[in-house]
N, C-alpha and C. Protein backbone atom coordinates (compact mmCIF):
# COMPACT_ATOMS: atom_id res chain seq x y z
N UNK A 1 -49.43 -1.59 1.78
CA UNK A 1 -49.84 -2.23 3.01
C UNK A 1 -51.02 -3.16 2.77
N UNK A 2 -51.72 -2.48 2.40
CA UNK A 2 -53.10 -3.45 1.31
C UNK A 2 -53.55 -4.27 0.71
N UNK A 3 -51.51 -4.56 -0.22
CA UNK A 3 -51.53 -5.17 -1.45
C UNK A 3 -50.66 -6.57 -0.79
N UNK A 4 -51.77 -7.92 -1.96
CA UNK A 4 -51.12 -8.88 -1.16
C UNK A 4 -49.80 -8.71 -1.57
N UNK A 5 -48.59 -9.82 -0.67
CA UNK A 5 -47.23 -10.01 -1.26
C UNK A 5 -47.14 -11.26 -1.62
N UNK A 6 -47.29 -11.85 -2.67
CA UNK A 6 -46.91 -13.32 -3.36
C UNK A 6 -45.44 -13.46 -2.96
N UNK A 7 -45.42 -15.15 -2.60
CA UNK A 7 -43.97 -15.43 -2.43
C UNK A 7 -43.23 -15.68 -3.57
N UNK A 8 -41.96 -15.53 -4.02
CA UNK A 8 -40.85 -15.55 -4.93
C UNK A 8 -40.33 -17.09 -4.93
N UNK A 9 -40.79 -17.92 -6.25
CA UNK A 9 -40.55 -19.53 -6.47
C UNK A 9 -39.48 -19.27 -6.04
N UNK A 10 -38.26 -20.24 -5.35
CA UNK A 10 -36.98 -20.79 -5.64
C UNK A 10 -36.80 -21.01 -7.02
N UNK A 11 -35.29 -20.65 -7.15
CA UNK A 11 -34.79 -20.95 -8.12
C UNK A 11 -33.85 -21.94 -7.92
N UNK A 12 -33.72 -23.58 -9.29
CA UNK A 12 -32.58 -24.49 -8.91
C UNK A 12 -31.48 -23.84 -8.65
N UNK A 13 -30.70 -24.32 -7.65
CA UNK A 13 -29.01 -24.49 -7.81
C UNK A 13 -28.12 -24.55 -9.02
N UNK A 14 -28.36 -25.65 -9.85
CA UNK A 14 -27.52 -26.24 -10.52
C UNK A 14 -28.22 -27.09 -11.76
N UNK A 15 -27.77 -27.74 -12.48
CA UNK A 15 -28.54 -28.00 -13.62
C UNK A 15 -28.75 -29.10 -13.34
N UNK A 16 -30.25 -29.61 -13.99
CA UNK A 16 -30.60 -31.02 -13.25
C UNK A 16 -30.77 -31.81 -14.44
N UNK A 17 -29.81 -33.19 -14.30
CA UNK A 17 -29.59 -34.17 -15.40
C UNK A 17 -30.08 -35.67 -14.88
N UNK A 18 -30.17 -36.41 -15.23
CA UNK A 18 -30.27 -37.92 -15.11
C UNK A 18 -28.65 -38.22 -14.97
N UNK A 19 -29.02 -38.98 -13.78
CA UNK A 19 -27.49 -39.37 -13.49
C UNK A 19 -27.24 -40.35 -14.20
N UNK A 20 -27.65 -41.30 -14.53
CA UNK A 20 -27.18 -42.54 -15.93
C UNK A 20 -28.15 -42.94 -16.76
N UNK A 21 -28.04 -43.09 -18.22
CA UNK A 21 -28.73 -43.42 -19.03
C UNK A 21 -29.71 -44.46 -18.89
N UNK A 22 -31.03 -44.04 -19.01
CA UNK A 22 -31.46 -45.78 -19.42
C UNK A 22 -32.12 -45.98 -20.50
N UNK A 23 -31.66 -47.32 -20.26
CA UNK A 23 -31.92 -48.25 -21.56
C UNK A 23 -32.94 -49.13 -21.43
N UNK A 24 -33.95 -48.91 -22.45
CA UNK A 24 -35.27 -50.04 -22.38
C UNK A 24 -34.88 -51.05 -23.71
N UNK A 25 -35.31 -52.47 -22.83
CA UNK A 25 -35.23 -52.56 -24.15
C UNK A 25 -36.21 -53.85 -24.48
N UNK A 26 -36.69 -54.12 -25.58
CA UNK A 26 -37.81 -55.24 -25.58
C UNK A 26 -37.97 -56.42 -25.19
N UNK A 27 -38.91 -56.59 -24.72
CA UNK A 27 -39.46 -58.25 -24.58
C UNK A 27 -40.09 -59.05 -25.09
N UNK A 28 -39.95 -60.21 -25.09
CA UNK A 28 -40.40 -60.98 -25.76
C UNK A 28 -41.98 -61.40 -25.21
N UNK A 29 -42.72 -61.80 -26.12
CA UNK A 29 -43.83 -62.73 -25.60
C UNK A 29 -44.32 -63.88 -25.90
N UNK A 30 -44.14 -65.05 -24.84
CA UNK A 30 -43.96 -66.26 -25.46
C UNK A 30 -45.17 -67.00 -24.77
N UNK A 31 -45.95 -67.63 -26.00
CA UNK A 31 -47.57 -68.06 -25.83
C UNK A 31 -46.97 -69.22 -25.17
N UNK A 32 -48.02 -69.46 -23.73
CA UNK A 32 -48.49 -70.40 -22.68
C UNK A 32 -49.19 -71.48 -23.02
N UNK A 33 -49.43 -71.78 -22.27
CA UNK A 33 -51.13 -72.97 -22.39
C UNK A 33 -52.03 -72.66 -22.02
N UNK A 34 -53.11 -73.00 -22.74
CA UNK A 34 -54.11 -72.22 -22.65
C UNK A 34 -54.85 -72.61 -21.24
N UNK A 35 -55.57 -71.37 -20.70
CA UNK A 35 -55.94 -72.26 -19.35
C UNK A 35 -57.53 -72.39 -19.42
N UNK A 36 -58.24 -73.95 -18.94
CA UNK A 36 -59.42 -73.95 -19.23
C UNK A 36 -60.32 -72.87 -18.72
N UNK A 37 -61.51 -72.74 -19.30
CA UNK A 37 -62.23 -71.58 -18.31
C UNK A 37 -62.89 -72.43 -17.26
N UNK A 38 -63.30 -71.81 -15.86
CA UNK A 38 -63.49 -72.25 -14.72
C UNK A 38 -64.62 -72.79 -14.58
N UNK A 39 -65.21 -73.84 -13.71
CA UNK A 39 -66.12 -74.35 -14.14
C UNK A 39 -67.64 -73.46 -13.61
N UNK A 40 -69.00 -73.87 -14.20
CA UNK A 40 -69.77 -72.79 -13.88
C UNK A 40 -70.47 -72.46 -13.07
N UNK A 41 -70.57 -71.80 -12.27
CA UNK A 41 -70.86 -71.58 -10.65
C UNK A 41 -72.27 -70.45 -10.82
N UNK A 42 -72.88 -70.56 -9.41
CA UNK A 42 -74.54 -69.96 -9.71
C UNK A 42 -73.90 -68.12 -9.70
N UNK A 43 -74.79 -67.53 -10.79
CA UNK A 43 -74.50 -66.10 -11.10
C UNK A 43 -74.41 -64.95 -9.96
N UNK A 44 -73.62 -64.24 -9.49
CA UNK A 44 -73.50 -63.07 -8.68
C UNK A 44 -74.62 -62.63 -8.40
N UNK A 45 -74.97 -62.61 -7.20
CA UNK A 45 -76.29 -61.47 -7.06
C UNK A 45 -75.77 -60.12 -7.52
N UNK A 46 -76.31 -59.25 -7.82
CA UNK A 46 -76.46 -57.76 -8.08
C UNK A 46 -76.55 -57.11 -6.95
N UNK A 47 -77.44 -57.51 -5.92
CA UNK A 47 -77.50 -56.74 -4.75
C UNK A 47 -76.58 -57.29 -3.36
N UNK A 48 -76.04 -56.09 -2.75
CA UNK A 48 -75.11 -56.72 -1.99
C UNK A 48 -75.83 -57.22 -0.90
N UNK A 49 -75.09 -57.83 0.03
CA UNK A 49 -75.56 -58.81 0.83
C UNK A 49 -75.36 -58.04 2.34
N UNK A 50 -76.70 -57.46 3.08
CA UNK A 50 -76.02 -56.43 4.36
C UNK A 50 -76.60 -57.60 5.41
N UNK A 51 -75.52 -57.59 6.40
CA UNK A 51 -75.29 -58.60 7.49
C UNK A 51 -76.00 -57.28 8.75
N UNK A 52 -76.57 -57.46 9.50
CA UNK A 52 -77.05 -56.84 10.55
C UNK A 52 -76.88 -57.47 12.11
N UNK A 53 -75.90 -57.26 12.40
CA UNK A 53 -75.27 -57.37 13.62
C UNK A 53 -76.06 -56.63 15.01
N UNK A 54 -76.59 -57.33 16.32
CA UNK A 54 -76.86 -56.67 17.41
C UNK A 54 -76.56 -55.44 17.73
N UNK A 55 -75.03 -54.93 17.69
CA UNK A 55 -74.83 -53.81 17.90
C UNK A 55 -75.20 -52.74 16.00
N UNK A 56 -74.84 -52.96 14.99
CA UNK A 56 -75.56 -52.48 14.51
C UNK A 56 -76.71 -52.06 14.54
N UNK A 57 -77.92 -52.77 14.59
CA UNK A 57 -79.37 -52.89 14.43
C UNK A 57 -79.70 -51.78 15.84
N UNK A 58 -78.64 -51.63 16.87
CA UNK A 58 -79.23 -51.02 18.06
C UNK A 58 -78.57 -49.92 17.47
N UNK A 59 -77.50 -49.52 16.69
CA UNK A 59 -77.11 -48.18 16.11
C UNK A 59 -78.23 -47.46 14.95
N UNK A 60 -78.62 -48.31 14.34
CA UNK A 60 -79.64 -47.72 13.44
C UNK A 60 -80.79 -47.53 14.42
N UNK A 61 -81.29 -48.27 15.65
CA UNK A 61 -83.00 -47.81 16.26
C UNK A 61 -82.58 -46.37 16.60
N UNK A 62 -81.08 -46.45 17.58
CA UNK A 62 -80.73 -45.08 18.10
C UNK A 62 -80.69 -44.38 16.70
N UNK A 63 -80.04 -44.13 16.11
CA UNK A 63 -80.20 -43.37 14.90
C UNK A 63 -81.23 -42.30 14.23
N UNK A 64 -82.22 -43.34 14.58
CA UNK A 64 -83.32 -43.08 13.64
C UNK A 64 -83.89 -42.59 14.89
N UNK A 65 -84.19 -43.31 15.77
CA UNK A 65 -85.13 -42.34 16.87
C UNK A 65 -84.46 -40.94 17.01
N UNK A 66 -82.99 -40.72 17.70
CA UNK A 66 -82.53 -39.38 17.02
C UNK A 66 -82.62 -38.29 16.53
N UNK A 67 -82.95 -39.21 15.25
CA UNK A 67 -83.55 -38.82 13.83
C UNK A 67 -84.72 -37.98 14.15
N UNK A 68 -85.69 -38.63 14.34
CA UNK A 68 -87.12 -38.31 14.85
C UNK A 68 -87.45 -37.20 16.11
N UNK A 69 -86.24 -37.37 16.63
CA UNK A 69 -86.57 -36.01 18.31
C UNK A 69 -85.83 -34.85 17.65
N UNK A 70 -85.25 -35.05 17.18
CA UNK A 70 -84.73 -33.67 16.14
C UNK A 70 -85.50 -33.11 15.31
N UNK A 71 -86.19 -34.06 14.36
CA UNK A 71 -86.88 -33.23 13.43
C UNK A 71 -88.64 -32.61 14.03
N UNK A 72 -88.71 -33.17 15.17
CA UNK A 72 -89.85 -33.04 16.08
C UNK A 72 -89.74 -31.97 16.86
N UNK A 73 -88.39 -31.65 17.06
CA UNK A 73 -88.55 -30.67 18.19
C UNK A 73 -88.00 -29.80 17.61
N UNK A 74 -87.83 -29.48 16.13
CA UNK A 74 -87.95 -28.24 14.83
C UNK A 74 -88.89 -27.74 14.70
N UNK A 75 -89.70 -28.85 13.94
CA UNK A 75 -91.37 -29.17 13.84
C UNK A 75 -91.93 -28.30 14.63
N UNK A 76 -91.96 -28.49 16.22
CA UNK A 76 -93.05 -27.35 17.28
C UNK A 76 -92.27 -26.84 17.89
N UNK A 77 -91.05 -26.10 17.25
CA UNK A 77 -90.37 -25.01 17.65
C UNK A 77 -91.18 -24.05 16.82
N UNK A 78 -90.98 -24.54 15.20
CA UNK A 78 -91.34 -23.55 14.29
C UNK A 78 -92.71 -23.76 14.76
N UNK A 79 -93.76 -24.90 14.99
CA UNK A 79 -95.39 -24.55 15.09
C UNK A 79 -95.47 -22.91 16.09
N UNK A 80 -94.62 -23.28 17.38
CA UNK A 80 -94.46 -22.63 18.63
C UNK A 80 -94.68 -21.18 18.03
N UNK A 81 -93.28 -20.89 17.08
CA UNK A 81 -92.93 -19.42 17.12
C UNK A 81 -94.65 -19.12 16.14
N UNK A 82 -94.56 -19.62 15.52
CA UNK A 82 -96.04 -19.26 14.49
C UNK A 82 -97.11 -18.89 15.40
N UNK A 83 -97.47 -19.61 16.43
CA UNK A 83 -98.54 -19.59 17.00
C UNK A 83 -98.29 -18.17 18.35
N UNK A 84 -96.88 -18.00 18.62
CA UNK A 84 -96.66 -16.99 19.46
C UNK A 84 -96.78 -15.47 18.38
N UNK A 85 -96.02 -15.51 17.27
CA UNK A 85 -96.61 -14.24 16.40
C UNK A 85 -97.75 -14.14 15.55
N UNK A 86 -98.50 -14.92 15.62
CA UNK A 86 -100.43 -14.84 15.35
C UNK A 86 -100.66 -13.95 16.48
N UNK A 87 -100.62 -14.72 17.83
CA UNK A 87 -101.47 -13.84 19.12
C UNK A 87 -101.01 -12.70 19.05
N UNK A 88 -99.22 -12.23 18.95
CA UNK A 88 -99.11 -11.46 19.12
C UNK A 88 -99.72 -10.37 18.09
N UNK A 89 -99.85 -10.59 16.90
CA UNK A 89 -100.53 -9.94 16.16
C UNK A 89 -102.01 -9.74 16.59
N UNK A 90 -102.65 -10.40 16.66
CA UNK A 90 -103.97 -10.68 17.14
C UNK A 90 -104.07 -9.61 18.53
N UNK A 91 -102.73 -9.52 19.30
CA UNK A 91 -103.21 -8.60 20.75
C UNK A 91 -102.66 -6.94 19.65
N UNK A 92 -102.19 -7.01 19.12
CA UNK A 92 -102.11 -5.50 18.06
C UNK A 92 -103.21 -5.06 17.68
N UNK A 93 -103.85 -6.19 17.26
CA UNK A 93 -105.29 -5.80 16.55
C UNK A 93 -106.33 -5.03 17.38
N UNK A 94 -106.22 -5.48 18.34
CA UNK A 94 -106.81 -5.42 19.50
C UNK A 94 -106.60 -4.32 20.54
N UNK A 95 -105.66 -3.81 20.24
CA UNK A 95 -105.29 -2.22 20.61
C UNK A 95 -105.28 -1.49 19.87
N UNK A 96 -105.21 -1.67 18.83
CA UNK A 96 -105.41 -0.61 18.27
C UNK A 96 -106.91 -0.27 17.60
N UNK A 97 -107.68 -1.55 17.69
CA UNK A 97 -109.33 -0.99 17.33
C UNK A 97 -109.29 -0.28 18.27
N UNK A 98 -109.25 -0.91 19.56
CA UNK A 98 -109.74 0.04 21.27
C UNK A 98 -109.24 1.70 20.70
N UNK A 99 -107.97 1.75 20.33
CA UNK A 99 -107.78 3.17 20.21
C UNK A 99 -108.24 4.17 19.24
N UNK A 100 -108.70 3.34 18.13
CA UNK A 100 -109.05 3.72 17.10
C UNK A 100 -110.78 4.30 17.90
N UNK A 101 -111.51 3.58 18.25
CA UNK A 101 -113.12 3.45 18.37
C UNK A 101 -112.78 4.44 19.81
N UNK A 102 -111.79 4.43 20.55
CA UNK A 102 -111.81 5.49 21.78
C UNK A 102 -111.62 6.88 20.96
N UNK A 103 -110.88 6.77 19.87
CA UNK A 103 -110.54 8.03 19.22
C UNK A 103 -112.11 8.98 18.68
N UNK A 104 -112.54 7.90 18.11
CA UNK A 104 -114.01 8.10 17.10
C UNK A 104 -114.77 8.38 18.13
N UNK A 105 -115.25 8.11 19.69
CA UNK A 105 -116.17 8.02 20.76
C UNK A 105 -116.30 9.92 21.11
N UNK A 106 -114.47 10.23 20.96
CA UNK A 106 -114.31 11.59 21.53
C UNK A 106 -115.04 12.61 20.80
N UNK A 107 -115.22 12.54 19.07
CA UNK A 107 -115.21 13.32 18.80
C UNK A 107 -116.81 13.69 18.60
């Protein structure tokens, strides 16, 4: 019940052949004219060329602002929780001297 069950390949039908022979057979190669090389034009930049379109440029501000309310409102989530388990530590401290120094008062 446990154990996986692998499925069972098919097996062919029948025996599988090439239905007609083929035949390769060589070609020839017969030299052209030579073609001049092209004439010489100013060198490729290396860096590509980015076109910035209106609606682009307003996809990247949204983007990035985005960008920024997200990682901001991580930012003083985590400040938040930090600063809520300090106090809360801080009000521990704080009960338990009281109980400690009420303890020591009794005796």
């Amino acid at each position: 019940m446990f154990r996986p069950q692998l499925p069972t390949m098919p097996q062919p039908t029948g025996l599988v052949t090439p239905s007609t022979a083929v035949v390769v057979e060589p070609t020839t190669i017969t030299p052209g004219t030579p073609v001049p090389p092209p004439a010489s034009t100013a060198p490729a930049s290396s860096r590509a060329v980015v076109q910035l379109t209106p609606g682009t440029a307003l996809a990247l501000i949204g983007g990035g602002t985005g960008m920024v309310l997200v990682v901001g409102a991580v930012l003083i989530s985590m400040l938040l929780a930090v600063a809520i388990t300090g106090a809360s530590v801080a009000v521990c401290a704080v009960v338990l001297r009281s109980l400690l120094n009420a303890d020591a008062k009794r005796r």
